[in-house]
PDB file of N, CA and C in Angstrom:
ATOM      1  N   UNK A   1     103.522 121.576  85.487  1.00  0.00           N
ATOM      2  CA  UNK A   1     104.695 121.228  86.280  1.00  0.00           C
ATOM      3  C   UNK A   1     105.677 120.481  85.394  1.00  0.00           C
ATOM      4  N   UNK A   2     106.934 121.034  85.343  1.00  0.00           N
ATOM      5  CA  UNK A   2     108.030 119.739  84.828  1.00  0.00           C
ATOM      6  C   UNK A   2     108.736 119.094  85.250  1.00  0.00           C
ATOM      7  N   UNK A   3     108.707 118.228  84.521  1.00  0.00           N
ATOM      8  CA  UNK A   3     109.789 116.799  85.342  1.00  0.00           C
ATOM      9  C   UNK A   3     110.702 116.893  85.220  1.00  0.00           C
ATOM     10  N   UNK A   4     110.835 116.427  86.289  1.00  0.00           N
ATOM     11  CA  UNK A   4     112.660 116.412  86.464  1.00  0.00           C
ATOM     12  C   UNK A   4     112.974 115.175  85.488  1.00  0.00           C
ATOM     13  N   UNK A   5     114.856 115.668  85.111  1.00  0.00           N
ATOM     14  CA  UNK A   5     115.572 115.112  83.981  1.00  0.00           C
ATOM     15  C   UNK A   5     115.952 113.716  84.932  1.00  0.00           C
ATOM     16  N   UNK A   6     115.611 112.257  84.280  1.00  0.00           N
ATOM     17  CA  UNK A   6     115.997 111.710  84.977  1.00  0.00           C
ATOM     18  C   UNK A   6     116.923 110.846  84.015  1.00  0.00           C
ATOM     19  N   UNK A   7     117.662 109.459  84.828  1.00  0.00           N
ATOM     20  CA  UNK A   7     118.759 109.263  83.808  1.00  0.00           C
ATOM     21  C   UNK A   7     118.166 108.211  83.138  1.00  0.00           C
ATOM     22  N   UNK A   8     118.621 108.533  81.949  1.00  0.00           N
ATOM     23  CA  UNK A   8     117.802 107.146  80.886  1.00  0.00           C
ATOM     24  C   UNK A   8     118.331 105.939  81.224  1.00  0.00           C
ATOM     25  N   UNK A   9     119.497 105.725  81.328  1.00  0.00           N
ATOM     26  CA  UNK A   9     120.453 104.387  81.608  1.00  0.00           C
ATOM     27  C   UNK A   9     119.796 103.763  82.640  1.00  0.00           C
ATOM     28  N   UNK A  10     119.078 104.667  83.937  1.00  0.00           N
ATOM     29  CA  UNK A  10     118.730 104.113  85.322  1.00  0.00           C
ATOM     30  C   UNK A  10     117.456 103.271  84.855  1.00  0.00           C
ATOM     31  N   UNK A  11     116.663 104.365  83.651  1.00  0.00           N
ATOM     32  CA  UNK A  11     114.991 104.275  83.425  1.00  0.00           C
ATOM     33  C   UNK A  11     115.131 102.869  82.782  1.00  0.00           C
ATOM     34  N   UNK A  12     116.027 102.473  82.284  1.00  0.00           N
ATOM     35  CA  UNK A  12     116.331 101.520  81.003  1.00  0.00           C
ATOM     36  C   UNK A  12     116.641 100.316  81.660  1.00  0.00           C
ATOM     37  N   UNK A  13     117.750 100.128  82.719  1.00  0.00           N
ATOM     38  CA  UNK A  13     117.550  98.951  83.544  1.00  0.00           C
ATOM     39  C   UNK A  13     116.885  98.598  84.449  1.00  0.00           C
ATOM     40  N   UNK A  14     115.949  99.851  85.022  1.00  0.00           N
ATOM     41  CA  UNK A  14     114.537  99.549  85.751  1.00  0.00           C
ATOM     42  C   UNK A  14     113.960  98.651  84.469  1.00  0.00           C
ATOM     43  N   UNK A  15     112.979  99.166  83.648  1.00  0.00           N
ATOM     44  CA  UNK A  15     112.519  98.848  82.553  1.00  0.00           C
ATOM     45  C   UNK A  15     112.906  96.732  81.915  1.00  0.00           C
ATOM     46  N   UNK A  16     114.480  96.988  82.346  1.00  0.00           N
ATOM     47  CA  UNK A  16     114.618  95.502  81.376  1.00  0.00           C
ATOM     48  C   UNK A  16     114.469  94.735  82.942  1.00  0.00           C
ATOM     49  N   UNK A  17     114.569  95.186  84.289  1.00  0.00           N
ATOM     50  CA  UNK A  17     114.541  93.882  85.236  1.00  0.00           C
ATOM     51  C   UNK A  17     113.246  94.130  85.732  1.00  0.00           C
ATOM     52  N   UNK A  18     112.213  95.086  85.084  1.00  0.00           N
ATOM     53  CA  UNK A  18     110.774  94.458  85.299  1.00  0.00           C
ATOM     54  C   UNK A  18     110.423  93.744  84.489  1.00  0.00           C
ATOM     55  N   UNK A  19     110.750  93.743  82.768  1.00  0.00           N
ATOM     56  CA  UNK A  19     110.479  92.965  81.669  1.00  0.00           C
ATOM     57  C   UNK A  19     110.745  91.200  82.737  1.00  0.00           C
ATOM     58  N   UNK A  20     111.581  90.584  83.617  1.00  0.00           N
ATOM     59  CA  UNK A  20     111.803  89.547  83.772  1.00  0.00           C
ATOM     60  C   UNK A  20     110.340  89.426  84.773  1.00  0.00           C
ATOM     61  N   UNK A  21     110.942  90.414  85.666  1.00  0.00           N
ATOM     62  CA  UNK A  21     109.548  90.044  86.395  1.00  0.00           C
ATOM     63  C   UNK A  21     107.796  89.963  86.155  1.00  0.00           C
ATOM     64  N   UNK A  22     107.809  90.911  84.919  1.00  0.00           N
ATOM     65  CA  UNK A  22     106.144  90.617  84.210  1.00  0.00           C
ATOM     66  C   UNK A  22     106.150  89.224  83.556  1.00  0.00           C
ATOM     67  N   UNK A  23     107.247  89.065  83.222  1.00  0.00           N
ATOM     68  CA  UNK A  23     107.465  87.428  82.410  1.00  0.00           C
ATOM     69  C   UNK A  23     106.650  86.643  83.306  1.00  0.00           C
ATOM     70  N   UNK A  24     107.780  86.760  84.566  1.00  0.00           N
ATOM     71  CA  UNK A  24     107.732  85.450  85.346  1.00  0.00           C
ATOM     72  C   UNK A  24     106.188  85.759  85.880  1.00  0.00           C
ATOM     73  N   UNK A  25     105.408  86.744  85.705  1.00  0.00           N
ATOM     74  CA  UNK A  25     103.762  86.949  86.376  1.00  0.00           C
ATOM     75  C   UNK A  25     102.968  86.303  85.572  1.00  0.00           C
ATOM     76  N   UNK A  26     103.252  86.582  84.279  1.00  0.00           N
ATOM     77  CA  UNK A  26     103.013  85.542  83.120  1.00  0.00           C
ATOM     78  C   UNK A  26     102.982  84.424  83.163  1.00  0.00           C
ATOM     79  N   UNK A  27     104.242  84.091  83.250  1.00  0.00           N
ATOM     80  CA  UNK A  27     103.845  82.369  83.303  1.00  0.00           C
ATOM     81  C   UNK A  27     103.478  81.674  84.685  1.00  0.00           C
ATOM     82  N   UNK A  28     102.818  82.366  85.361  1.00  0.00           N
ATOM     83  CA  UNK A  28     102.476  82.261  86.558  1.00  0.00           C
ATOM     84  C   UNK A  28     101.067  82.418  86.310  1.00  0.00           C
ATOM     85  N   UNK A  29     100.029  82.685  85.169  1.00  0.00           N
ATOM     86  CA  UNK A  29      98.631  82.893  84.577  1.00  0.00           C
ATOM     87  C   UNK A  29      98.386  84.177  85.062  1.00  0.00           C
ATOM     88  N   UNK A  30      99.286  85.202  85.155  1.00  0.00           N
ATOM     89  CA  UNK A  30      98.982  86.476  85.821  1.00  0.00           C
ATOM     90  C   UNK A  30      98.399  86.870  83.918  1.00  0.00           C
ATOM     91  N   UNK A  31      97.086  87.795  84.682  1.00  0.00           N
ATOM     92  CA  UNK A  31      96.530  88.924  83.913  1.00  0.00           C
ATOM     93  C   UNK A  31      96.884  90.103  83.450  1.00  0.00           C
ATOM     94  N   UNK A  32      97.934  90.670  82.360  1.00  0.00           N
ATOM     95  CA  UNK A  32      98.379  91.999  83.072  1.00  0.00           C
ATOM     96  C   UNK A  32      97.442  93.308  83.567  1.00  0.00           C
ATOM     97  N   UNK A  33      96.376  92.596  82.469  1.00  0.00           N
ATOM     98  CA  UNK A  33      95.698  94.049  82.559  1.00  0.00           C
ATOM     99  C   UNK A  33      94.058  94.326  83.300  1.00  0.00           C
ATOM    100  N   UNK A  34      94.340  93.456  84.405  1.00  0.00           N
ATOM    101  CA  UNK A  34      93.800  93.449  85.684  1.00  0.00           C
ATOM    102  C   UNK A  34      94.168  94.127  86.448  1.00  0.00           C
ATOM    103  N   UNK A  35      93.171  95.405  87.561  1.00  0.00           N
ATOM    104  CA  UNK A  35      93.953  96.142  88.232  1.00  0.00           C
ATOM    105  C   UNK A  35      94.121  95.701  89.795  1.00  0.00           C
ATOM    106  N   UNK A  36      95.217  95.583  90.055  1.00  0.00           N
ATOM    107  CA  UNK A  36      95.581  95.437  91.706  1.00  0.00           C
ATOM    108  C   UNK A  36      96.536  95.881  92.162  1.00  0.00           C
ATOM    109  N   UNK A  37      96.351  96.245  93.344  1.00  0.00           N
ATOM    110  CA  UNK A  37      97.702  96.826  94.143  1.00  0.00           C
ATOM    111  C   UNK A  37      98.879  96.451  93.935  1.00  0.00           C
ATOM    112  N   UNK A  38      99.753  97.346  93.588  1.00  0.00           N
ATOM    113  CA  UNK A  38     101.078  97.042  93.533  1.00  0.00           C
ATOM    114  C   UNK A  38     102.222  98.208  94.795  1.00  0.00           C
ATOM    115  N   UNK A  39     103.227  97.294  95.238  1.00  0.00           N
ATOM    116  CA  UNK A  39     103.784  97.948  96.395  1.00  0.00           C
ATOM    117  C   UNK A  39     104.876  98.378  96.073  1.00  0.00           C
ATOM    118  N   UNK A  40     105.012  99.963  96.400  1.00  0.00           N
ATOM    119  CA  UNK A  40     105.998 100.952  96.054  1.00  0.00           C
ATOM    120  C   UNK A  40     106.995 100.890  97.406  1.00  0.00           C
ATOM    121  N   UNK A  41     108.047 100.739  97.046  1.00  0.00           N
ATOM    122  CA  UNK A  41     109.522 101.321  98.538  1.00  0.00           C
ATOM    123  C   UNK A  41     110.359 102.085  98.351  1.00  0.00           C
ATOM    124  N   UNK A  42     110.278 103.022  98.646  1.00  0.00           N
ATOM    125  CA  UNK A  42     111.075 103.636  98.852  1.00  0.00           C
ATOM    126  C   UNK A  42     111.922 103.974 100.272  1.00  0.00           C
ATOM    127  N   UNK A  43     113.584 104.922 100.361  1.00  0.00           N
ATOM    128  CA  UNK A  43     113.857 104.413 101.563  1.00  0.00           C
ATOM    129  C   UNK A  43     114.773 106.247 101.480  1.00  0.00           C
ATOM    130  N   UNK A  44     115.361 106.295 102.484  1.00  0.00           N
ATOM    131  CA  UNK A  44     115.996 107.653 102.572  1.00  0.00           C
ATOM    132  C   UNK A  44     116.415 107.959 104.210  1.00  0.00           C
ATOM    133  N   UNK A  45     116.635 109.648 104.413  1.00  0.00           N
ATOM    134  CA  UNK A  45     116.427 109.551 105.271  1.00  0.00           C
ATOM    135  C   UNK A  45     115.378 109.906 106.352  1.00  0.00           C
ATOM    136  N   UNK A  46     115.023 110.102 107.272  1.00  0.00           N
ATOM    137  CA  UNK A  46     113.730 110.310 108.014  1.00  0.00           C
ATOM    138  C   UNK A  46     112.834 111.188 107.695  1.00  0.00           C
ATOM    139  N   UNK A  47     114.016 112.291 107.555  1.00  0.00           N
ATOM    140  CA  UNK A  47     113.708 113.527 107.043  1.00  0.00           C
ATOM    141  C   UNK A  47     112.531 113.303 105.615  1.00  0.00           C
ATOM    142  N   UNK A  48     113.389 113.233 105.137  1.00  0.00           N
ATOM    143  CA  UNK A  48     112.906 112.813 103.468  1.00  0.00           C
ATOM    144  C   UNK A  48     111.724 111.987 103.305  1.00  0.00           C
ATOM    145  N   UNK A  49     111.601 110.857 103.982  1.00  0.00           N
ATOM    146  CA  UNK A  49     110.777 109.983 103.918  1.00  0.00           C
ATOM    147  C   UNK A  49     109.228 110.376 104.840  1.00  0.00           C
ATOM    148  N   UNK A  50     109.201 111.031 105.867  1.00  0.00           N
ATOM    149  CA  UNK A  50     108.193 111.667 106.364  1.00  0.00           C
ATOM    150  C   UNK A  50     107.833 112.905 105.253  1.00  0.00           C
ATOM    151  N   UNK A  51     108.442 113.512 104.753  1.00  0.00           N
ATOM    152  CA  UNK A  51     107.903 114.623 103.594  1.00  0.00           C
ATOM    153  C   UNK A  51     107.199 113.582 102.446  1.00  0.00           C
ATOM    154  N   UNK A  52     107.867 112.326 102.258  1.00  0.00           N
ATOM    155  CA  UNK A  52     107.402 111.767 101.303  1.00  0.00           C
ATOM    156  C   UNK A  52     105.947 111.440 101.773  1.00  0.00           C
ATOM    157  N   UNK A  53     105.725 110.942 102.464  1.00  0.00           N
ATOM    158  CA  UNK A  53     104.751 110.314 103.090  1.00  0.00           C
ATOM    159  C   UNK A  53     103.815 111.092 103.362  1.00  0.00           C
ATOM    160  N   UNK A  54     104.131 112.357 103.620  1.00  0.00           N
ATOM    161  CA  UNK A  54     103.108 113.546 103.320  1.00  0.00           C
ATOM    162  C   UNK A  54     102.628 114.024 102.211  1.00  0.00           C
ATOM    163  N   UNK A  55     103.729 113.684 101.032  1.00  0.00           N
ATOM    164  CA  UNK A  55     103.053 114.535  99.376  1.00  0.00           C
ATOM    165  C   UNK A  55     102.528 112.778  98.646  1.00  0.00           C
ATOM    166  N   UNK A  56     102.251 111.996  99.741  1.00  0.00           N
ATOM    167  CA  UNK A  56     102.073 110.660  98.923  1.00  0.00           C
ATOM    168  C   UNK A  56     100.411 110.607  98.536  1.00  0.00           C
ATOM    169  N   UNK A  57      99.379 111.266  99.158  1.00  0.00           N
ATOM    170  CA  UNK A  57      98.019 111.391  98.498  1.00  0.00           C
ATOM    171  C   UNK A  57      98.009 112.186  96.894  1.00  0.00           C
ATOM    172  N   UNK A  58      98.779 113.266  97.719  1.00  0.00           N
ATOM    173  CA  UNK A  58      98.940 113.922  96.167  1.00  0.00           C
ATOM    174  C   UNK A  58      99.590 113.211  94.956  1.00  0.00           C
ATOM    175  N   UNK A  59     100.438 112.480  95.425  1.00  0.00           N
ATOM    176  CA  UNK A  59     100.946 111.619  94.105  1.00  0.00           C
ATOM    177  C   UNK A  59     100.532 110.330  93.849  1.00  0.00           C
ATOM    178  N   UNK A  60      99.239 110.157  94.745  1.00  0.00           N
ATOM    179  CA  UNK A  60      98.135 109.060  94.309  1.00  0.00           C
ATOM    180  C   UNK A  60      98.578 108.027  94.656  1.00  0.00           C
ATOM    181  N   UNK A  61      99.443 108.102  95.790  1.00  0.00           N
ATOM    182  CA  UNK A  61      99.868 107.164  96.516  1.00  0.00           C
ATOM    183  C   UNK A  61      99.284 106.727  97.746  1.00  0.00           C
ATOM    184  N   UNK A  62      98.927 105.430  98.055  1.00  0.00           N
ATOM    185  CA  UNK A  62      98.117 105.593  99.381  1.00  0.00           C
ATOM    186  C   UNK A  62      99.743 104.873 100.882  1.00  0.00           C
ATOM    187  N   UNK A  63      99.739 105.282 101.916  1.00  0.00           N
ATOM    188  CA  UNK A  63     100.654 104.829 102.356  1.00  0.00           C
ATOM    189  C   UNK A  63     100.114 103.769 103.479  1.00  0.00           C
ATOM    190  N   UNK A  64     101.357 102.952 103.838  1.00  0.00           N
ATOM    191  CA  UNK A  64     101.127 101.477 104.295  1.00  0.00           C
ATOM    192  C   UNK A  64     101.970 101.712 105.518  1.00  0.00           C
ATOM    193  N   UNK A  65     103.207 101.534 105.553  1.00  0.00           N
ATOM    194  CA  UNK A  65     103.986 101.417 106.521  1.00  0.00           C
ATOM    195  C   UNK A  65     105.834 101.793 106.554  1.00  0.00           C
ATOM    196  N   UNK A  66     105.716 102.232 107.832  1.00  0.00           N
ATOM    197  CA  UNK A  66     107.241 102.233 107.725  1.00  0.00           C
ATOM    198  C   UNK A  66     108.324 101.133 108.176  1.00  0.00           C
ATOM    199  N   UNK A  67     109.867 101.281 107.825  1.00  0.00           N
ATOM    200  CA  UNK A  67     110.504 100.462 107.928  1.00  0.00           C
ATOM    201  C   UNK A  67     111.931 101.022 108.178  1.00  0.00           C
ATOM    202  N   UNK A  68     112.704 100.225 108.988  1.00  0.00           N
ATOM    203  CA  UNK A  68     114.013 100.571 109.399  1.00  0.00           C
ATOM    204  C   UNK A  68     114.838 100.018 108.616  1.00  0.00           C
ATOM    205  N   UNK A  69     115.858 100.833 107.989  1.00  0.00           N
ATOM    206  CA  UNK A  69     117.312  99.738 107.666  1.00  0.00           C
ATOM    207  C   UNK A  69     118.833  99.583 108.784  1.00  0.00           C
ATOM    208  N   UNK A  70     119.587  99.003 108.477  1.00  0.00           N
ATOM    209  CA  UNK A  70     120.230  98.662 109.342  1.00  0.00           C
ATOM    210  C   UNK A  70     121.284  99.753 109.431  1.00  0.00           C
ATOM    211  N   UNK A  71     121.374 100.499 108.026  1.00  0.00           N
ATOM    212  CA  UNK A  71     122.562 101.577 108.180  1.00  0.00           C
ATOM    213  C   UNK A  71     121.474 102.762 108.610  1.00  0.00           C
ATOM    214  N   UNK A  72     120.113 102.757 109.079  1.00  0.00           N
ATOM    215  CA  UNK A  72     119.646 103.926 109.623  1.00  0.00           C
ATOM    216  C   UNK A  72     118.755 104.511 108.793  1.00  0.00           C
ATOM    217  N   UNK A  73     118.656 104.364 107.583  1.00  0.00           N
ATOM    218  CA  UNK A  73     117.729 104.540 106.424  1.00  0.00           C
ATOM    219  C   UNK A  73     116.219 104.266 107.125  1.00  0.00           C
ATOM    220  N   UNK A  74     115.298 105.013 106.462  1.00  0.00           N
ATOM    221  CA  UNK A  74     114.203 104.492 107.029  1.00  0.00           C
ATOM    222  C   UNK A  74     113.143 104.562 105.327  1.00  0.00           C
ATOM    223  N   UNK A  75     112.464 103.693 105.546  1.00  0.00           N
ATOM    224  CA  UNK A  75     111.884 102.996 104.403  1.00  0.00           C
ATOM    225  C   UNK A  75     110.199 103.853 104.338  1.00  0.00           C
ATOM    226  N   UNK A  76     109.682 103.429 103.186  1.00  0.00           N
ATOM    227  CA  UNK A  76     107.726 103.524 103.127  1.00  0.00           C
ATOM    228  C   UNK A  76     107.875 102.901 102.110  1.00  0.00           C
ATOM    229  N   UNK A  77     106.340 102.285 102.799  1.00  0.00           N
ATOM    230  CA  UNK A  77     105.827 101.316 101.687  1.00  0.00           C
ATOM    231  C   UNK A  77     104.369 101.723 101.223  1.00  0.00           C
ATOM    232  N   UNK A  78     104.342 102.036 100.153  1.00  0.00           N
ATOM    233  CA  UNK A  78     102.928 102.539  99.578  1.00  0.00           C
ATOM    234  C   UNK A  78     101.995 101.697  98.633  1.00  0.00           C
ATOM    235  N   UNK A  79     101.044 101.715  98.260  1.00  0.00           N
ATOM    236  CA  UNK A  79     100.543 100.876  97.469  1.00  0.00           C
ATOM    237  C   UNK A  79      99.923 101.877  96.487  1.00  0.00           C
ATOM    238  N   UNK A  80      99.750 101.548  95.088  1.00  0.00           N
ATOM    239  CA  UNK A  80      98.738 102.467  94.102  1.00  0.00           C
ATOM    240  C   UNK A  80      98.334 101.057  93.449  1.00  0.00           C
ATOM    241  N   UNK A  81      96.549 101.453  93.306  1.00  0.00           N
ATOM    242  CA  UNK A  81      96.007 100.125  92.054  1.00  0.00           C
ATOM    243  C   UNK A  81      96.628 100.807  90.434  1.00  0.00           C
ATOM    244  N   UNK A  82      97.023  99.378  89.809  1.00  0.00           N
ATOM    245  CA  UNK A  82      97.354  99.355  88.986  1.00  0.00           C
ATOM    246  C   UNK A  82      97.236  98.238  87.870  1.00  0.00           C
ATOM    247  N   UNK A  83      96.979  98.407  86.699  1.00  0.00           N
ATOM    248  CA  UNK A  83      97.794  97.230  85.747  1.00  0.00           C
ATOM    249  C   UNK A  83      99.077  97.278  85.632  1.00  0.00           C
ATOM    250  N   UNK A  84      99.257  95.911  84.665  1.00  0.00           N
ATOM    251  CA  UNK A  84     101.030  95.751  84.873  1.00  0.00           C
ATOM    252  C   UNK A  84     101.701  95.406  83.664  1.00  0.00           C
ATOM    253  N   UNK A  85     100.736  96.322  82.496  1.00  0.00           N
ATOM    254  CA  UNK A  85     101.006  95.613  81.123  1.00  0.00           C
ATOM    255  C   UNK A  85     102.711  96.753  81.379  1.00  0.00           C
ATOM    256  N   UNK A  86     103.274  96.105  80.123  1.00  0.00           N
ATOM    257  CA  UNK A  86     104.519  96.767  80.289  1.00  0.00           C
ATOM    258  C   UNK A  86     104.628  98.407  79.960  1.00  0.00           C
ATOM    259  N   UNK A  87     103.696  98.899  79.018  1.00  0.00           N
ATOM    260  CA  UNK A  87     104.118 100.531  79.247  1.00  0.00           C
ATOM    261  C   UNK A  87     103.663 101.098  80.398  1.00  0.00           C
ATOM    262  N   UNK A  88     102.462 100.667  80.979  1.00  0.00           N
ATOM    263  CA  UNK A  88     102.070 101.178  82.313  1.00  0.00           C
ATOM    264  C   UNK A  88     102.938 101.145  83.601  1.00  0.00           C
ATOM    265  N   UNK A  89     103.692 100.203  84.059  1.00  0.00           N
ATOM    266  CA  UNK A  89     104.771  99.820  84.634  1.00  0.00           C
ATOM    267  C   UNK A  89     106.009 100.703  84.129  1.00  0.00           C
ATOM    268  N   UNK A  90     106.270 101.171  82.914  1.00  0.00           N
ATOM    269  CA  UNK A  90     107.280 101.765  82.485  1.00  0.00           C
ATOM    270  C   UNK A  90     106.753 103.255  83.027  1.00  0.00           C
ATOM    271  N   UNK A  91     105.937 103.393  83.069  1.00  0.00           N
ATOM    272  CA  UNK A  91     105.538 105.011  83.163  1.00  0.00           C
ATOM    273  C   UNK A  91     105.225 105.195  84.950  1.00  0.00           C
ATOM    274  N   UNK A  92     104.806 103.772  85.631  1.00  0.00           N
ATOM    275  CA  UNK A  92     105.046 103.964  86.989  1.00  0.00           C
ATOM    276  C   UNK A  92     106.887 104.073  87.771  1.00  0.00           C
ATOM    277  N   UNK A  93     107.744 103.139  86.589  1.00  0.00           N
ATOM    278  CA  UNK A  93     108.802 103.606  87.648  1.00  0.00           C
ATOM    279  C   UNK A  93     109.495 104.572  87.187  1.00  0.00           C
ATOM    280  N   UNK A  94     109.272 105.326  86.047  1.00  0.00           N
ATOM    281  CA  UNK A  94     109.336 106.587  85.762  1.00  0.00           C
ATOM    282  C   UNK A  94     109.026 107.675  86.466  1.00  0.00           C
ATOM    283  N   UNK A  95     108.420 107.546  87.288  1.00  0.00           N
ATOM    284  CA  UNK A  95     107.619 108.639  87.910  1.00  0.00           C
ATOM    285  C   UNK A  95     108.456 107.943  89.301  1.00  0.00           C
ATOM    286  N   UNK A  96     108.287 107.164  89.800  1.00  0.00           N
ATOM    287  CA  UNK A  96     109.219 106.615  91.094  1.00  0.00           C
ATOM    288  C   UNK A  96     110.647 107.167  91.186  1.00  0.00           C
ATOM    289  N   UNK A  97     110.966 106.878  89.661  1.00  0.00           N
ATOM    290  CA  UNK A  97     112.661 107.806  89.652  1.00  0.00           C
ATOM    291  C   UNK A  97     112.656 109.001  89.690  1.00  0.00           C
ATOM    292  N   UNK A  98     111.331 109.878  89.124  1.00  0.00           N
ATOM    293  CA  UNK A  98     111.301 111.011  89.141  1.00  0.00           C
ATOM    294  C   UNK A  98     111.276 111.725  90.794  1.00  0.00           C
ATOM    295  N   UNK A  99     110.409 110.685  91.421  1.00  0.00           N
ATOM    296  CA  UNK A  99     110.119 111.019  92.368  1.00  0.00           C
ATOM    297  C   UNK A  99     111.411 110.831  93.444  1.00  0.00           C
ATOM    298  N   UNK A 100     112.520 110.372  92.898  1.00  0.00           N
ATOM    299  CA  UNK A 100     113.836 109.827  93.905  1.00  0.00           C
ATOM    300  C   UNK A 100     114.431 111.593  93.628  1.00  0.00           C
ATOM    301  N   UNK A 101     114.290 112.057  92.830  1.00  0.00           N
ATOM    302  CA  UNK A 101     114.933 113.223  92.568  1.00  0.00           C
ATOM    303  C   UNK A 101     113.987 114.296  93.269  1.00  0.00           C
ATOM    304  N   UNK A 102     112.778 115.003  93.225  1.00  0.00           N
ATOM    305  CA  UNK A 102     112.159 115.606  93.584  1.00  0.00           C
ATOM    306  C   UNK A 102     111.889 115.291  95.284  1.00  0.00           C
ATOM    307  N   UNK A 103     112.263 114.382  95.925  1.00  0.00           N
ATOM    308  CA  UNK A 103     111.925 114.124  97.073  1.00  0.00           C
ATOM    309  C   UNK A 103     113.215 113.595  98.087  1.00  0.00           C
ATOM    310  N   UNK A 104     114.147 113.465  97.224  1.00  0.00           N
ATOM    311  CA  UNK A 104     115.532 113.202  97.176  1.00  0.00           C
ATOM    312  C   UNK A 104     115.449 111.554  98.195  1.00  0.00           C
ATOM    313  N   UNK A 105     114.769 110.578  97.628  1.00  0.00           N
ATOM    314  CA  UNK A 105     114.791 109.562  98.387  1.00  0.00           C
ATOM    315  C   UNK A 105     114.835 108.582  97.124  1.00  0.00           C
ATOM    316  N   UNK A 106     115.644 107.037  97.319  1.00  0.00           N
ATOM    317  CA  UNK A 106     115.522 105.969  96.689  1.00  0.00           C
ATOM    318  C   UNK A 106     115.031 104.966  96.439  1.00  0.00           C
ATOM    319  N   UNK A 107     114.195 105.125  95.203  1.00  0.00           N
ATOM    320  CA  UNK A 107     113.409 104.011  94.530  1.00  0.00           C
ATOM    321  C   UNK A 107     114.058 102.804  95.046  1.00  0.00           C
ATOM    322  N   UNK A 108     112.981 101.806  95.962  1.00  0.00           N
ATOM    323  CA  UNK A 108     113.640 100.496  95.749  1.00  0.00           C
ATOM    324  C   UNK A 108     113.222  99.427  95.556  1.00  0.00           C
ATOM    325  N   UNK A 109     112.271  99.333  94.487  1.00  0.00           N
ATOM    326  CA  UNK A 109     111.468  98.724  93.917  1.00  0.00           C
ATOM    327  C   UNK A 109     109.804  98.543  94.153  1.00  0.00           C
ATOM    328  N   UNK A 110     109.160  97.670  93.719  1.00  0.00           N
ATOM    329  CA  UNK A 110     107.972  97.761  93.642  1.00  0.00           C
ATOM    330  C   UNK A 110     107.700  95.214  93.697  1.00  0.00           C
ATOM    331  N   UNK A 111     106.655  95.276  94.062  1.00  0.00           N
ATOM    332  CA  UNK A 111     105.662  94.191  94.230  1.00  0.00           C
ATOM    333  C   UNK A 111     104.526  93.682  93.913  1.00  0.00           C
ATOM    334  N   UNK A 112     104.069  93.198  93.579  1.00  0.00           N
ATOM    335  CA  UNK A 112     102.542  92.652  93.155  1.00  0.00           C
ATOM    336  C   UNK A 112     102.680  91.268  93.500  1.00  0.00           C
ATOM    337  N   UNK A 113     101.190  91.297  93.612  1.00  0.00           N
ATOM    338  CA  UNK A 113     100.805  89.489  93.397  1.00  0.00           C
ATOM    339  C   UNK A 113      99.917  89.313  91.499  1.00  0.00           C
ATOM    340  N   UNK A 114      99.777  87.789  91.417  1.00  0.00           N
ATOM    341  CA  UNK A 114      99.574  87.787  89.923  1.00  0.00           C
ATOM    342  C   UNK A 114      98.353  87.742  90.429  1.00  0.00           C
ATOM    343  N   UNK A 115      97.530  88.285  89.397  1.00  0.00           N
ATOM    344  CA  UNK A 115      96.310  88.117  89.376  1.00  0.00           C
ATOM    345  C   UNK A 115      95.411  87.609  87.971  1.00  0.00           C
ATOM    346  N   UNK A 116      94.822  86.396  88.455  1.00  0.00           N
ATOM    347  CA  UNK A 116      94.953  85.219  87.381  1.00  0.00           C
ATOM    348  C   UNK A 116      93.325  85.228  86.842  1.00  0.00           C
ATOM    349  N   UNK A 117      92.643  86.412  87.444  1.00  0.00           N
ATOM    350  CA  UNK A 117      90.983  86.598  86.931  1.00  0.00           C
ATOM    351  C   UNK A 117      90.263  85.198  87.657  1.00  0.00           C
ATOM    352  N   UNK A 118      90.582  84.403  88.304  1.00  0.00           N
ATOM    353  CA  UNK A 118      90.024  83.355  88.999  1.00  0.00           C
ATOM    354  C   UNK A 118      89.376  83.424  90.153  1.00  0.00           C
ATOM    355  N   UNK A 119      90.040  83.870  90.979  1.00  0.00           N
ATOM    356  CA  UNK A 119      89.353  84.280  92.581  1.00  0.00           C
ATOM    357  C   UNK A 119      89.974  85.893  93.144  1.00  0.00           C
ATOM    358  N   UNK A 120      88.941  86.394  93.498  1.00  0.00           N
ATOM    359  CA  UNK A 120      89.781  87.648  94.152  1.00  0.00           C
ATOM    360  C   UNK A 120      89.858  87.900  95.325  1.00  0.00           C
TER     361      UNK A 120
END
C-alpha cells in the first residue's frame, strides 16, 4: 500500500511542538521508552469520523469515545500503546497526518501521561 504525500512543513511543526511536549514529560521523570497509552483525536465530519472509527482496528487503533464540537464537527478519541522516544512519536503523527488525508478527517493531537517506572 502507498502513502499518501503528506506535507512536510505540517510533519515538521507537528514534530517541533511534540519535541516541547516530550521535554516537558522529561522533566516531569517521564520514561520515554516505557510503553503506555497514548490518546489520539481526531475530529471531522460524522460522516468521516464513523468510517474512521470503523478502519480504527485495522490501523491498530483501539477506540474510546466520541465527542461534539460546537461548529458541529464531531470528534474520536482512540488510544494505541506506545513509547514516546522521539522517532517513534515522529512516525506516529506521521501516520495520523497520513491518516487526515486518507480518511479526510483532522489530526488534533495526541496525550499521554508520564510514566516514571515507579508505580503503575
Amino acid at each position: 500500500m502507498s502513502h499518501p504525500q503528506i506535507d512536510p512543513d505540517k510533519l515538521a511543526v507537528e514534530i517541533a511542538a511534540d519535541a516541547d511536549v516530550l521535554k516537558a514529560l522529561a522533566e516531569n521523570g517521564d520514561i520515554a521508552s516505557l510503553t503506555r497509552p497514548i490518546d489520539l483525536h481526531f475530529k471531522g465530519s460524522q460522516e468521516a469520523i464513523e468510517a474512521l472509527v470503523e478502519a480504527s482496528e485495522a490501523l491498530g487503533f483501539e477506540f474510546i469515545e466520541f465527542g461534539e464540537y460546537e461548529d458541529g464537527d464531531i470528534a474520536a478519541d482512540f488510544i494505541v500503546e506506545s513509547t514516546v522516544e522521539p522517532e517513534v512519536m515522529a512516525a506516529l503523527v506521521k501516520r495520523a497526518l497520513e491518516i487526515e488525508i486518507t480518511h479526510g478527517v483532522e489530526f488534533d493531537g495526541w496525550g499521554c501521561e508520564a510514566q516514571t517506572g515507579k508505580a503503575s
